[in-house]
Protein backbone atom coordinates (compact mmCIF):
# COMPACT_ATOMS: atom_id res chain seq x y z
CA UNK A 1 7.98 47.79 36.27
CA UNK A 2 5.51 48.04 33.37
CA UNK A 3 8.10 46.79 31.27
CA UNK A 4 8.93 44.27 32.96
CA UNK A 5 5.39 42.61 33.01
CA UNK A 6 5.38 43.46 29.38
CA UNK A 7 8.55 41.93 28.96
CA UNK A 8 7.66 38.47 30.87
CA UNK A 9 4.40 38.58 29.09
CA UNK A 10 5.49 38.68 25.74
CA UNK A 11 8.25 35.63 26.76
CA UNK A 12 5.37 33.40 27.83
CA UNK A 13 3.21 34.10 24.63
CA UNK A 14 6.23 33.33 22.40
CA UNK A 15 6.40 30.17 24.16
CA UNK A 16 2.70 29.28 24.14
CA UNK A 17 2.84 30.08 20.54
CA UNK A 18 5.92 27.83 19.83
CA UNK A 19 4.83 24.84 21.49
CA UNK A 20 1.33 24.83 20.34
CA UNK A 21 2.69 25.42 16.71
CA UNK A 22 5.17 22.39 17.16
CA UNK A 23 2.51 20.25 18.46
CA UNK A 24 0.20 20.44 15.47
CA UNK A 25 3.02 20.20 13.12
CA UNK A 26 3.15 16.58 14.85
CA UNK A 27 -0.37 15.58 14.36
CA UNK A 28 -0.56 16.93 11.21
CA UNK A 29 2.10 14.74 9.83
CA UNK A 30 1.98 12.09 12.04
CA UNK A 31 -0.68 9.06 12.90
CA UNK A 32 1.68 8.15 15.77
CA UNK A 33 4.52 9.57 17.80
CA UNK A 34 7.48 9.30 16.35
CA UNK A 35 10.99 7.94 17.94
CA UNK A 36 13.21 11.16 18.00
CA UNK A 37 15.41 8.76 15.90
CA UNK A 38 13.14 8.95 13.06
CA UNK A 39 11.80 12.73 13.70
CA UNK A 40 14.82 14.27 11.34
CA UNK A 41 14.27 11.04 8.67
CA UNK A 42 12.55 12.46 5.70
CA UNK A 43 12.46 9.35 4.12
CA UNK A 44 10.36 8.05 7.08
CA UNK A 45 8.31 11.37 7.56
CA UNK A 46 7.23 11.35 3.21
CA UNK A 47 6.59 7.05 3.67
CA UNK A 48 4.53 7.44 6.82
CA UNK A 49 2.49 10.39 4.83
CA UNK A 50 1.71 7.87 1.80
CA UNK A 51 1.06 4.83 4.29
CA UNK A 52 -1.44 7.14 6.18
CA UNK A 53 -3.21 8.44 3.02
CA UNK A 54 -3.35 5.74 0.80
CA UNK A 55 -2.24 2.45 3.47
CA UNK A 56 -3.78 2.99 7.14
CA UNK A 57 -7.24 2.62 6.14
CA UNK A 58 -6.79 -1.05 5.15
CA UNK A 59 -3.40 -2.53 6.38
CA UNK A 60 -3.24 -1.16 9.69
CA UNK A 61 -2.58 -3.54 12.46
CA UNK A 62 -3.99 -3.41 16.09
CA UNK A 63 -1.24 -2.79 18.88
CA UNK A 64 -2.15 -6.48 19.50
CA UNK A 65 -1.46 -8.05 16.37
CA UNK A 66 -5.21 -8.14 14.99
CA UNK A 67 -4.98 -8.06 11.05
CA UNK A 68 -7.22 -5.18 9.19
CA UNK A 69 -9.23 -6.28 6.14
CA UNK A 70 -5.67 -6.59 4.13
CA UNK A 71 -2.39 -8.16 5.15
CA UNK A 72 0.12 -6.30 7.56
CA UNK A 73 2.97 -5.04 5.38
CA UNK A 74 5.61 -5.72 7.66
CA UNK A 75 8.11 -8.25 5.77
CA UNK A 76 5.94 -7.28 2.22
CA UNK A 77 9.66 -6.68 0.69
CA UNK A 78 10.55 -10.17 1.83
CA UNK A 79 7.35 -11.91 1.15
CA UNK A 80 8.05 -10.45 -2.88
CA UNK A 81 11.70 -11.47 -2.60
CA UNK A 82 11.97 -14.03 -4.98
CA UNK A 83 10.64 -11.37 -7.75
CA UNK A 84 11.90 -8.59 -9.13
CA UNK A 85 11.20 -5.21 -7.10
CA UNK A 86 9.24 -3.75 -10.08
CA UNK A 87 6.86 -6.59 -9.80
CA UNK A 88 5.83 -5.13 -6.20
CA UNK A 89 6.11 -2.16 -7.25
CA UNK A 90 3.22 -2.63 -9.59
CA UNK A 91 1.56 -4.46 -7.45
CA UNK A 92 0.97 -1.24 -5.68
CA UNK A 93 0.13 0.19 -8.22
CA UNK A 94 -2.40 -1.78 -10.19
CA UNK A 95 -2.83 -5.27 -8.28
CA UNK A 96 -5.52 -6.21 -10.42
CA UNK A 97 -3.86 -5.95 -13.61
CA UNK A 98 -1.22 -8.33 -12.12
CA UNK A 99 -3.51 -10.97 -11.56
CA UNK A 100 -5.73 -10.70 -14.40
CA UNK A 101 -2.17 -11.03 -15.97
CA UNK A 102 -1.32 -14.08 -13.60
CA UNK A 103 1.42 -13.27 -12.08
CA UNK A 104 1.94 -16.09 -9.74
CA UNK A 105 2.31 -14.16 -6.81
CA UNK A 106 -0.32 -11.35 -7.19
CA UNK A 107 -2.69 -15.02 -7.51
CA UNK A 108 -1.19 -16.20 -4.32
CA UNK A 109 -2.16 -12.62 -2.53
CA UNK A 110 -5.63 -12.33 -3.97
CA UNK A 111 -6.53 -16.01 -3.18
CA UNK A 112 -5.14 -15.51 0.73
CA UNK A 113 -6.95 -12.21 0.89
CA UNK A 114 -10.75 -11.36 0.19
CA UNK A 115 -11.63 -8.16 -1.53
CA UNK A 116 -9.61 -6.18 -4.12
CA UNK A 117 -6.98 -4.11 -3.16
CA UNK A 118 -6.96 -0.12 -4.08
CA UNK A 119 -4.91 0.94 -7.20
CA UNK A 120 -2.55 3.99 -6.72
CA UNK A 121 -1.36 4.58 -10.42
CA UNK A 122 0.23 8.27 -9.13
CA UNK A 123 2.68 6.27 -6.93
CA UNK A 124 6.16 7.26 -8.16
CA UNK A 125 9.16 4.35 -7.41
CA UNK A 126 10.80 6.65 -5.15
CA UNK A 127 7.15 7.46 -3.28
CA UNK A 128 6.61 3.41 -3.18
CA UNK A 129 10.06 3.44 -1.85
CA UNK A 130 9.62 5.81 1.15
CA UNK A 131 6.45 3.72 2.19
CA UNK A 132 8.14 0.48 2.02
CA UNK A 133 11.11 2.16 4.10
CA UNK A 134 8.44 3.22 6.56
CA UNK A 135 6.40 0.39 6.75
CA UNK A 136 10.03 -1.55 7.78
CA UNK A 137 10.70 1.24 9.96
CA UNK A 138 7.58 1.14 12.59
CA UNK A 139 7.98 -0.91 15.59
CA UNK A 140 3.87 -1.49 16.75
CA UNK A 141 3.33 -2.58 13.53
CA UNK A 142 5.63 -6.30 14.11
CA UNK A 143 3.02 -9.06 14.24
């Protein structure tokens, strides 16, 4: 009988252990819940790391549609689509160097938008990448 308590008792940690460790694996990586869809995308799960590190603070988007201090990136990739990809690229990376350069759209953004936007240099194309596929990916974000 003793090892049968021992036996169920054991089971039930285990499980206790398991779902508490799965749980914070969540919230660690994750500012919202994730579709299952998306749960096995690593291309999602690295781009929604970057957006909440280096993104969140200043392009995040109520549930409601109310704008942060910088434009919602939703459609960013179309909004840039009569340039060359490296251009936004770089505009990621150094924004102010692009305008101080005048490149005619990084001038439209900074004229729209008040403030100066944060440079991330250490952004690699495929990093930049991962966000943008992110950024596409999130459904609350849609204005």
């Amino acid at each position: 009988m003793r090892s049968y308590y021992f036996s169920c008792s054991l089971l039930i940690i285990l499980a206790i252990l398991f779902h508490s460790k799965a749980s914070n694996q969540r919230s660690i990586a994750s500012p919202i819940d994730l579709d299952p869809v998306f749960e096995q995308d690593s291309l999602f799960l690295k781009g929604q790391v970057l957006y909440k590190r280096n993104c969140m603070a200043c392009h995040a988007s109520s549930p409601k549609g109310v704008a942060g201090p910088a434009p919602n990136l939703v459609g960013v990739q179309m909004r840039w689509k009569d340039y060359p990809k490296e251009d936004l690229f770089n505009f990621i990376r150094n924004s102010q160097k692009m305008i101080q350069q005048e490149h005619p759209k990084a001038v439209k953004v900074a004229k729209q938008w008040d403030g100066v936007m944060t440079a991330h240099p250490d952004l690699s194309d495929e990093d930049i990448s991962s966000l943008l596929y992110f950024v596409e990916k999130v459904p609350y974000q849609k204005e």
